[in-house]
C-alpha atoms as a PDB file:
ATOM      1  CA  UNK A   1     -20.709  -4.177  13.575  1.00  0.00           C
ATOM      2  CA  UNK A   2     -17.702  -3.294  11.989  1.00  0.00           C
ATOM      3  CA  UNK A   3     -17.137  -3.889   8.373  1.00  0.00           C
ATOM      4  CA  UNK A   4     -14.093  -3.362   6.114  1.00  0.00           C
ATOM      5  CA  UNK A   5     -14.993  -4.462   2.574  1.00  0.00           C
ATOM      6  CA  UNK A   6     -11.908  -4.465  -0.063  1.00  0.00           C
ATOM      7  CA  UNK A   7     -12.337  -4.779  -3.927  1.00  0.00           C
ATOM      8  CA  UNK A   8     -10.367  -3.762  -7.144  1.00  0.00           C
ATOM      9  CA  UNK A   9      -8.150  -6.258  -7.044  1.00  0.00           C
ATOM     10  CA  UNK A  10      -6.998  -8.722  -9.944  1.00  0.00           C
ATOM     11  CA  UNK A  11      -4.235 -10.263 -12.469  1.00  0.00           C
ATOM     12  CA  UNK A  12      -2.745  -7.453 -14.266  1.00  0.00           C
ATOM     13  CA  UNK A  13       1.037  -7.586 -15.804  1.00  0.00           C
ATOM     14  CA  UNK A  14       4.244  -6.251 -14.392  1.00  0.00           C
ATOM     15  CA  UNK A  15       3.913  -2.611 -14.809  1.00  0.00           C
ATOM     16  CA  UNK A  16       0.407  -2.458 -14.793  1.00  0.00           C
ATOM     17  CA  UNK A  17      -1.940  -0.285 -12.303  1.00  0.00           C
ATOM     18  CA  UNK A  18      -4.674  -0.735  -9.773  1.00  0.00           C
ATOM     19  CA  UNK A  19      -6.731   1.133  -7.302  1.00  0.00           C
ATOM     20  CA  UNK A  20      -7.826  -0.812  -4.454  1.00  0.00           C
ATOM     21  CA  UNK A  21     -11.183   0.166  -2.696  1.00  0.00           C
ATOM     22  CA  UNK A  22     -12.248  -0.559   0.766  1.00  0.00           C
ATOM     23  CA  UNK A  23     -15.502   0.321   2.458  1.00  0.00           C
ATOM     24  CA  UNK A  24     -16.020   0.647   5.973  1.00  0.00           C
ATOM     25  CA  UNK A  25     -18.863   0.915   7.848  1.00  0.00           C
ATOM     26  CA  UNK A  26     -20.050   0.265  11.534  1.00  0.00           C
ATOM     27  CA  UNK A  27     -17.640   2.811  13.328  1.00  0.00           C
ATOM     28  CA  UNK A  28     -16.878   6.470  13.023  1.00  0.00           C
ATOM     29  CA  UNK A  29     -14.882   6.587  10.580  1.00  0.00           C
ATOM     30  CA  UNK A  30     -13.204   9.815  10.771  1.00  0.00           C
ATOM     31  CA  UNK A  31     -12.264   8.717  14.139  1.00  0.00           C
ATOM     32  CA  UNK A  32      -9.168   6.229  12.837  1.00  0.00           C
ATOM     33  CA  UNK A  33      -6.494   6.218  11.347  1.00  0.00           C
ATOM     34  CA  UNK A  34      -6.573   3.659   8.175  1.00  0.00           C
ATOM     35  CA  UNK A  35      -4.293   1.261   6.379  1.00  0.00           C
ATOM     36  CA  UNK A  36      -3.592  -1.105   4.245  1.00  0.00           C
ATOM     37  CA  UNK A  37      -1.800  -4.284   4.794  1.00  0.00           C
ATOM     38  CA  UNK A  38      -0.696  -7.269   2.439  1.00  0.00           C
ATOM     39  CA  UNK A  39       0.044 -11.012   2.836  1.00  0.00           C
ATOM     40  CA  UNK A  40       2.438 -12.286   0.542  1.00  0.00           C
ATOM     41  CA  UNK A  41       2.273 -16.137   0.036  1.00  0.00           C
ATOM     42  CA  UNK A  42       5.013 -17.921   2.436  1.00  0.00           C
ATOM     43  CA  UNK A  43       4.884 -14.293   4.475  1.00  0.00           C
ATOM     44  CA  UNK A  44       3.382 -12.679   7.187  1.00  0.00           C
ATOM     45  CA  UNK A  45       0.634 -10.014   6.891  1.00  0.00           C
ATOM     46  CA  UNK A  46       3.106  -6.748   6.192  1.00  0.00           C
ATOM     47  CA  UNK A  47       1.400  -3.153   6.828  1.00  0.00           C
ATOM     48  CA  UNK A  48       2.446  -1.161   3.836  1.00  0.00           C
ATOM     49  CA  UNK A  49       0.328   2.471   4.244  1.00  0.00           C
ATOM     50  CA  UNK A  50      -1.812   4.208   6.310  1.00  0.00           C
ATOM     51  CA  UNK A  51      -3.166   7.746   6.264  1.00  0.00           C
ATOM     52  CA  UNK A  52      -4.339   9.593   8.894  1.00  0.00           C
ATOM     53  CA  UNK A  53      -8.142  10.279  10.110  1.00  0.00           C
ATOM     54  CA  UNK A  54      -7.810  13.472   7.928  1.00  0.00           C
ATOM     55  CA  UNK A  55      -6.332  12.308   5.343  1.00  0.00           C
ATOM     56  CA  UNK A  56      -3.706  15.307   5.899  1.00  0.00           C
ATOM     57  CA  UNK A  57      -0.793  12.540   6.382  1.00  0.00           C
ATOM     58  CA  UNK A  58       0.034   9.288   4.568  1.00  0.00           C
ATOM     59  CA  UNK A  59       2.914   6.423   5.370  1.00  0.00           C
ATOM     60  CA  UNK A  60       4.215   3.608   2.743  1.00  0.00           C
ATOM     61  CA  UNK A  61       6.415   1.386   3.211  1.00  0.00           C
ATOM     62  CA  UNK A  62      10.045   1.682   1.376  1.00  0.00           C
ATOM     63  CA  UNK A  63       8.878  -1.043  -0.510  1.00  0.00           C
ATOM     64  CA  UNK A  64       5.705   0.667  -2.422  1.00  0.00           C
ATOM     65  CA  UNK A  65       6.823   3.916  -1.886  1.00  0.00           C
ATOM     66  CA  UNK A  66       7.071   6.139  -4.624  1.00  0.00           C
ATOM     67  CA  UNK A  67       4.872   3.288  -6.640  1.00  0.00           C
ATOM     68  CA  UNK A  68       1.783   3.547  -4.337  1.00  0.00           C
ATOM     69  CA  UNK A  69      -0.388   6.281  -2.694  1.00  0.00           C
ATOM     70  CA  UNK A  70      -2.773   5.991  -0.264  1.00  0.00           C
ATOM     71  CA  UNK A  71      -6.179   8.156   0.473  1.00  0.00           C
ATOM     72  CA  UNK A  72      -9.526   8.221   2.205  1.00  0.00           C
ATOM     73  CA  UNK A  73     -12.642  10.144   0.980  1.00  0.00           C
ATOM     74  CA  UNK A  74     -14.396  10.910   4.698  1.00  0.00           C
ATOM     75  CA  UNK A  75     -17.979  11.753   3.258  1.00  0.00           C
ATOM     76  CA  UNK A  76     -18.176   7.867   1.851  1.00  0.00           C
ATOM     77  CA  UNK A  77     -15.968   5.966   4.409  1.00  0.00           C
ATOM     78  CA  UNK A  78     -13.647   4.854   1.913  1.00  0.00           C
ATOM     79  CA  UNK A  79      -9.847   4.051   1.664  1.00  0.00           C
ATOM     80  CA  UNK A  80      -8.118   3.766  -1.949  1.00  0.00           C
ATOM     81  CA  UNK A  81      -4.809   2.081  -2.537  1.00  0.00           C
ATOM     82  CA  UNK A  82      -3.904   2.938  -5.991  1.00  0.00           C
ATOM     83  CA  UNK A  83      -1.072   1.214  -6.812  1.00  0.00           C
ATOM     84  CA  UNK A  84       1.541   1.517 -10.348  1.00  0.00           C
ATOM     85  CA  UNK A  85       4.389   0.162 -11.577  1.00  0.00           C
ATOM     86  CA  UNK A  86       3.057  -2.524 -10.160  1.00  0.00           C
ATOM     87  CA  UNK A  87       6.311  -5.497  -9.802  1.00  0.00           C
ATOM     88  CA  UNK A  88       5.748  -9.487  -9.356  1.00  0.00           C
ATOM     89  CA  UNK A  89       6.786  -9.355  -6.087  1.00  0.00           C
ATOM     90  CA  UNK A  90       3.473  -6.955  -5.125  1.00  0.00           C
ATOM     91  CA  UNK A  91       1.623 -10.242  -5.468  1.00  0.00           C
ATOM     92  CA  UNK A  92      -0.863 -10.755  -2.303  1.00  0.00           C
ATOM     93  CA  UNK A  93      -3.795 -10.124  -0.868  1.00  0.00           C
ATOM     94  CA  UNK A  94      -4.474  -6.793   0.228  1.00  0.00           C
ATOM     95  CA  UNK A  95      -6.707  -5.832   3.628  1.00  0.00           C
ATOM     96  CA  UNK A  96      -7.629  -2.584   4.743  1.00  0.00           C
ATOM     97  CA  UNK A  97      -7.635  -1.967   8.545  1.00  0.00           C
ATOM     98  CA  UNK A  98      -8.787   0.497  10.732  1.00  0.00           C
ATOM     99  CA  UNK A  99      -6.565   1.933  13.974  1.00  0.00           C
ATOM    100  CA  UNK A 100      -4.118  -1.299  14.077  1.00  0.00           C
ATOM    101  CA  UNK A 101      -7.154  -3.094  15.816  1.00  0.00           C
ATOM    102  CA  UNK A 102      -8.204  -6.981  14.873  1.00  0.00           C
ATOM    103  CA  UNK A 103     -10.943  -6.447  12.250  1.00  0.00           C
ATOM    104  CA  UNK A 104     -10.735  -7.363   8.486  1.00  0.00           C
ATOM    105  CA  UNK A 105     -12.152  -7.644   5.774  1.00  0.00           C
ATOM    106  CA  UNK A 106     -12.014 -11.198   3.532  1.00  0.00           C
ATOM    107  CA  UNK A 107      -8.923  -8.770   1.070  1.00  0.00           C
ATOM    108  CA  UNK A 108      -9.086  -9.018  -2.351  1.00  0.00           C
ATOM    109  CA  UNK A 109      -6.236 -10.893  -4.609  1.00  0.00           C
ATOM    110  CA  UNK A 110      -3.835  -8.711  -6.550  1.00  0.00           C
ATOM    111  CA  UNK A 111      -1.572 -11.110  -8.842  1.00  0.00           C
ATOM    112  CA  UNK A 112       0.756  -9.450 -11.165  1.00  0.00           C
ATOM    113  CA  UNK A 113       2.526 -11.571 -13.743  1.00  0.00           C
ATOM    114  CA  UNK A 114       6.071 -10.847 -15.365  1.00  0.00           C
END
């Protein structure tokens, strides 16, 4: 059974940093490519990074680029979004994903206040 588990998140001030943790487990994990995804209230779930199944190659969105970075430790099945400068508009609740497919975790609520 696949499991994506997501933590780190919380109310922090504009500015501020966080890492975002997710834990997967019930696949191979090295087999996937991994992201992270956001849903902004009023908004559709966005996909802001992803990094490949070696962790050799990373995307962000223009939005969190430069601001964000994405990696994956392989030995623990884990993705990291650590995030700075962190802006009011970053406000959402952040998933982790593996491959694109349907399966998610519950996120975890990232608030930033100005």
């Amino acid at each position: 059974q696949v499991q994506l588990v997501e933590s780190g998140g919380g109310l922090v001030q504009s500015g501020g940093s966080l890492e975002l943790s997710c834990a997967a487990s019930g696949f191979v994990f090295t087999d996937y490519v991994m992201h992270w995804y956001r849903e902004r209230p009023g908004t559709p779930r966005e996909l802001i990074a992803s990094i490949s199944s070696r962790g050799d190659d990373s995307y962000l969105h223009d939005s969190v680029k430069d601001r964000f970075t994405i990696s994956r430790d392989n030995a623990k099945h884990m993705v990291y979004l650590r995030m700075s400068c962190l802006k009011p508009e970053d406000t959402a609740v952040y998933y982790c994903n593996r491959g694109r497919l349907n399966d998610w975790g519950r996120g975890t609520q990232v608030t930033v206040s100005s």
